[in-house]
Every structure is written in C-alpha cells, then in structure tokens.
Protein backbone atom coordinates (compact mmCIF):
# COMPACT_ATOMS: atom_id res chain seq x y z
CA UNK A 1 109.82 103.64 82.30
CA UNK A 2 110.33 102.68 78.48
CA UNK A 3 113.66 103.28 77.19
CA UNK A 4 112.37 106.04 75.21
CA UNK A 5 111.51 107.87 78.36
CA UNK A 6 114.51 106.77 79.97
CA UNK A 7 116.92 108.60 77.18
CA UNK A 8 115.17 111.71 77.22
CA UNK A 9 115.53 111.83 80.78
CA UNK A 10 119.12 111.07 80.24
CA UNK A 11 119.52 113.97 77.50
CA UNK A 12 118.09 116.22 79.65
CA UNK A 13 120.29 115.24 82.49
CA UNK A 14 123.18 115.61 80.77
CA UNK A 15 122.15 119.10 79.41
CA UNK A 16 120.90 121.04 82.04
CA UNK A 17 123.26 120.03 84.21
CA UNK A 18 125.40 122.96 84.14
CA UNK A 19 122.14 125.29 85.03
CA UNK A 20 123.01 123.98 88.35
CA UNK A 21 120.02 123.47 91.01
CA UNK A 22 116.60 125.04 90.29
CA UNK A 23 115.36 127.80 92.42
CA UNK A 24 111.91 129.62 93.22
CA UNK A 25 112.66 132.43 90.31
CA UNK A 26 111.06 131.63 86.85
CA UNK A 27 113.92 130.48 84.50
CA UNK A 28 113.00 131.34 81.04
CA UNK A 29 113.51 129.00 78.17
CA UNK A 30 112.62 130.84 74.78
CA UNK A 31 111.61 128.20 72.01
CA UNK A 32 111.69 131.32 69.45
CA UNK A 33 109.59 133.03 66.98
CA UNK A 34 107.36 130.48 65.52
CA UNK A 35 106.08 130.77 61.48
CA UNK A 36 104.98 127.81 60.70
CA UNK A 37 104.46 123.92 62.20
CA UNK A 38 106.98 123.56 65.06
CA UNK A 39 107.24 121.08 67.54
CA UNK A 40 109.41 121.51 70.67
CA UNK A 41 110.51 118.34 73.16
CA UNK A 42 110.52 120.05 76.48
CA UNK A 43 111.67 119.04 79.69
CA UNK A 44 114.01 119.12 82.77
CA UNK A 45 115.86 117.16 84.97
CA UNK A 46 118.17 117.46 88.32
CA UNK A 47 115.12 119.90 89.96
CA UNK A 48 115.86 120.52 93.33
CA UNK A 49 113.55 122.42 95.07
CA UNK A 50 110.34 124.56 94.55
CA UNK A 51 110.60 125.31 90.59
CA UNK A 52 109.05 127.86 87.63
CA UNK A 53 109.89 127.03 83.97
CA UNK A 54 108.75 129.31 81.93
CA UNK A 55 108.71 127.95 77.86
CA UNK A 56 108.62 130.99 76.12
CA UNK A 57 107.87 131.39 71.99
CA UNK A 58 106.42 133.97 69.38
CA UNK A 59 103.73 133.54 67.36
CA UNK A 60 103.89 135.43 64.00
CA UNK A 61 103.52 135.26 60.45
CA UNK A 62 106.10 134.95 57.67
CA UNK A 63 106.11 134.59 53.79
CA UNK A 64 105.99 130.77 54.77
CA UNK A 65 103.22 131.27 56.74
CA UNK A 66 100.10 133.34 56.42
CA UNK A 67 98.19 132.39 59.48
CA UNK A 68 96.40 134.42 61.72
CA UNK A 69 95.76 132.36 63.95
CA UNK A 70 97.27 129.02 65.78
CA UNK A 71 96.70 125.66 67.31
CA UNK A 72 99.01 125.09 70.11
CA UNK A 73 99.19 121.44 71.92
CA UNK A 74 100.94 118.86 74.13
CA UNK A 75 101.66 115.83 72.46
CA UNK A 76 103.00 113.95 75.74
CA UNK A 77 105.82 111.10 75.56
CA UNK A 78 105.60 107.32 74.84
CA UNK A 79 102.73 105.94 77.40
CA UNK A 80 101.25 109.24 78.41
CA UNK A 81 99.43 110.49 75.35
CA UNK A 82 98.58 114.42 75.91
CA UNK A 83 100.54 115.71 78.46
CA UNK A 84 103.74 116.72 80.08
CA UNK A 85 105.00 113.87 81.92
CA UNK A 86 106.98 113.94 85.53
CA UNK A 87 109.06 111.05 84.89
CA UNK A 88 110.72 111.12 88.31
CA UNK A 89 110.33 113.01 91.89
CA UNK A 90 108.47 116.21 91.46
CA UNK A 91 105.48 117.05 93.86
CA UNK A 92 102.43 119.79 92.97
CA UNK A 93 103.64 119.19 89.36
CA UNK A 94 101.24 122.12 87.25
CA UNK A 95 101.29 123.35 83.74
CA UNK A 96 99.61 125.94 82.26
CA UNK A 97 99.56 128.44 78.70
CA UNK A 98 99.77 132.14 79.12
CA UNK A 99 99.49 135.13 77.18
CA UNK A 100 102.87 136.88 77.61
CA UNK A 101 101.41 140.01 75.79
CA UNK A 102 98.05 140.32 78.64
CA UNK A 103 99.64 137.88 81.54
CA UNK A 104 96.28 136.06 81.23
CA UNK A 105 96.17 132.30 81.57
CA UNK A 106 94.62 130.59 78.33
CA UNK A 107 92.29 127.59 78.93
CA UNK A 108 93.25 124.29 77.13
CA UNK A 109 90.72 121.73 76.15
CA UNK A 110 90.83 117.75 75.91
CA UNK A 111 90.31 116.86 71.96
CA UNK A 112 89.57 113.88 70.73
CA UNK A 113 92.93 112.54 70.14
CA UNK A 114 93.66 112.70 74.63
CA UNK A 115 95.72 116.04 73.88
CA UNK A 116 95.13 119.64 75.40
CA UNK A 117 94.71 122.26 72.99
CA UNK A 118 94.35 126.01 72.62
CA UNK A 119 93.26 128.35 70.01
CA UNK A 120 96.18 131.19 69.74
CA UNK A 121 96.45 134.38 67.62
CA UNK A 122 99.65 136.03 66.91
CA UNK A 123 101.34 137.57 69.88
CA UNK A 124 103.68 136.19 72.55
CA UNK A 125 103.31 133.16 75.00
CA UNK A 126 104.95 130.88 77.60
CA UNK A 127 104.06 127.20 78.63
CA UNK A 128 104.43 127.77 82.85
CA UNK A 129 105.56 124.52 84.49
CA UNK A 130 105.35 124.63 88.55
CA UNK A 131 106.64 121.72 90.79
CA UNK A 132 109.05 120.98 93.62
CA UNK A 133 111.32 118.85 93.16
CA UNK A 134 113.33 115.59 95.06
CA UNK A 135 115.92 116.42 97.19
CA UNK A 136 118.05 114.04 96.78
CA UNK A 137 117.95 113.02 93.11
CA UNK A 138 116.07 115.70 91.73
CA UNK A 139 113.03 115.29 90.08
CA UNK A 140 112.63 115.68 86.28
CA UNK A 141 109.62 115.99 83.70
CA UNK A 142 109.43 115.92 79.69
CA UNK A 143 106.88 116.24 77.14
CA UNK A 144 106.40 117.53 73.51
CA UNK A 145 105.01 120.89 72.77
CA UNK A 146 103.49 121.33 69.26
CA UNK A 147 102.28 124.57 68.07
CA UNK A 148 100.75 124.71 64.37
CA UNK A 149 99.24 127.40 61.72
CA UNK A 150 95.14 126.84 61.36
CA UNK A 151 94.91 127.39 57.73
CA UNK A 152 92.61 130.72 56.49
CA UNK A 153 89.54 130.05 54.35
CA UNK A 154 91.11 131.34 51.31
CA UNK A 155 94.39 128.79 51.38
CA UNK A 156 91.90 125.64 52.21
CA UNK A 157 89.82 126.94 48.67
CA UNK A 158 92.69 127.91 46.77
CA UNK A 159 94.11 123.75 48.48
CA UNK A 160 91.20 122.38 46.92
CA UNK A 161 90.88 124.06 43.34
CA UNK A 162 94.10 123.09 43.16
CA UNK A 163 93.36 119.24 43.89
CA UNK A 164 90.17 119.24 41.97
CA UNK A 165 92.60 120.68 38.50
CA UNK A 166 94.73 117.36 39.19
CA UNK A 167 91.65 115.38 39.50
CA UNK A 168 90.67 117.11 36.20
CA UNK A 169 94.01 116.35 34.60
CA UNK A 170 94.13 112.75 35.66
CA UNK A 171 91.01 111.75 34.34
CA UNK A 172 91.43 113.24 31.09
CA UNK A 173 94.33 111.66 30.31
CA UNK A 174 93.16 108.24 31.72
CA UNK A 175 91.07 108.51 29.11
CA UNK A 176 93.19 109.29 25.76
C-alpha cells in the first residue's frame, strides 16, 4: 500500500465513521449536478457486511457548459490505473454505471489510457458499488470518478478559428 493509498483510506475512515456499519440497503451518495469537468475521489471504509453504494450525480448543461453530451470515467488511485480499488477486506467487490432516469446499466469500455469509459447524455446517473465486507476490520475501497463535457462541433471550429487568428497575429508581427 503506498502512502497515498494509505491516507485516503485514512480520510475515509475518519469520515464515514459516524455512518456507522454498512447494511444490505443502497446508501446514496449524491456527487451533484454536474456542468462542466468534475472529478470526484470516491470511496469507503469500515464496511461491514453485504454493501450497495450508490454514487449518484446530474448531468446537465449550464452557461459554462454547452454540452450535450458527456464522457464519464474511472481514473483509479496510485498503482491501479483505471479502476476503483478495494484497498482492504471486501469480497464480490462489483461496480457498475446506471441510468437513474431508465434503471438500465450502461456498458463501459477499456480506452487506451487502461481507464473504463462511457458515452453519457444529459440525464441522471449513479456509479453502483456491490461488495461484502470484513468482519472484523471492515473492508474499504477508493477510486477517482471523472466525468467531462465532449465538446460540440461548433465550439471545436469556433476553438480553432480562434487559434488560427493568433497564429495570424503572431506571424505578422514577427515580421514588422
């Protein structure tokens, strides 16, 4: 365990531990309405018992955001690139992405980069984490949940007349 992973586990000890034990009912943890890049660490510790986190979040669009649709991933923690880690005691350890809106599970691919991804539009989801965990200790798991905008054709074009102008500007004055 690095000491990265060993002070997350420690943070999360320290604050869930008034949650008190875990239990066979899905606990819902809402990460919010998201409008633009986010990035959420997740994780648990002190799980006694059969477990269901639910990590529930919005996905919308805002003046800071005109997106329609999303790229949600796990980023993983130090030494486990890609996914959500068990760093201690937790048996039939499962995650999984679900439309909240349709209660249909969304498939997420390997890219090239080791981390599962999924396509989203706006609407409303929850990451679904299923384990059991020590019962003595507790088990605990942690990961990083990123979710970002995919830009629309028309900001990438608008992007790059924008960077071609500077190119434009550069050069001429390069040249005085």
């Amino acid at each position: 365990m690095t000491l990265r992973e060993f002070l997350l586990a420690t943070l999360l000890t320290l604050g869930f531990i008034a949650a008190g034990p875990a239990s066979a009912v899905a606990d819902p943890f809402a990460l919010g309405t998201v409008t633009g890049s986010t990035t959420f660490e997740i994780g648990r510790s002190g799980i006694k018992g059969n477990f269901v986190d639910q990590w529930t979040f919005s996905l919308g669009s805002s003046a800071n955001s005109t997106a329609a649709s999303w790229v949600v991933s796990t980023v993983g923690t130090a030494g486990n690139s890609g996914k959500i880690k068990v760093i201690s005691d937790i048996n039939n350890f499962t995650t999984s992405l679900w439309n909240a809106d349709t209660g249909s599970i969304i498939n997420m691919s390997l890219d090239s980069n080791g981390q599962l991804v999924a396509p989203l539009t706006a609407g409303n989801y929850y990451y679904k984490v299923t384990g059991t965990g020590g019962k003595q200790l507790g088990g605990s798991y942690a990961g990083i949940l990123s979710i970002n905008p995919v830009p629309e054709p028309g900001e990438l074009a608008m992007m790059l007349t924008g960077l071609g102008l500077l190119g434009v500007m550069v050069r001429r004055r390069s040249r005085v």
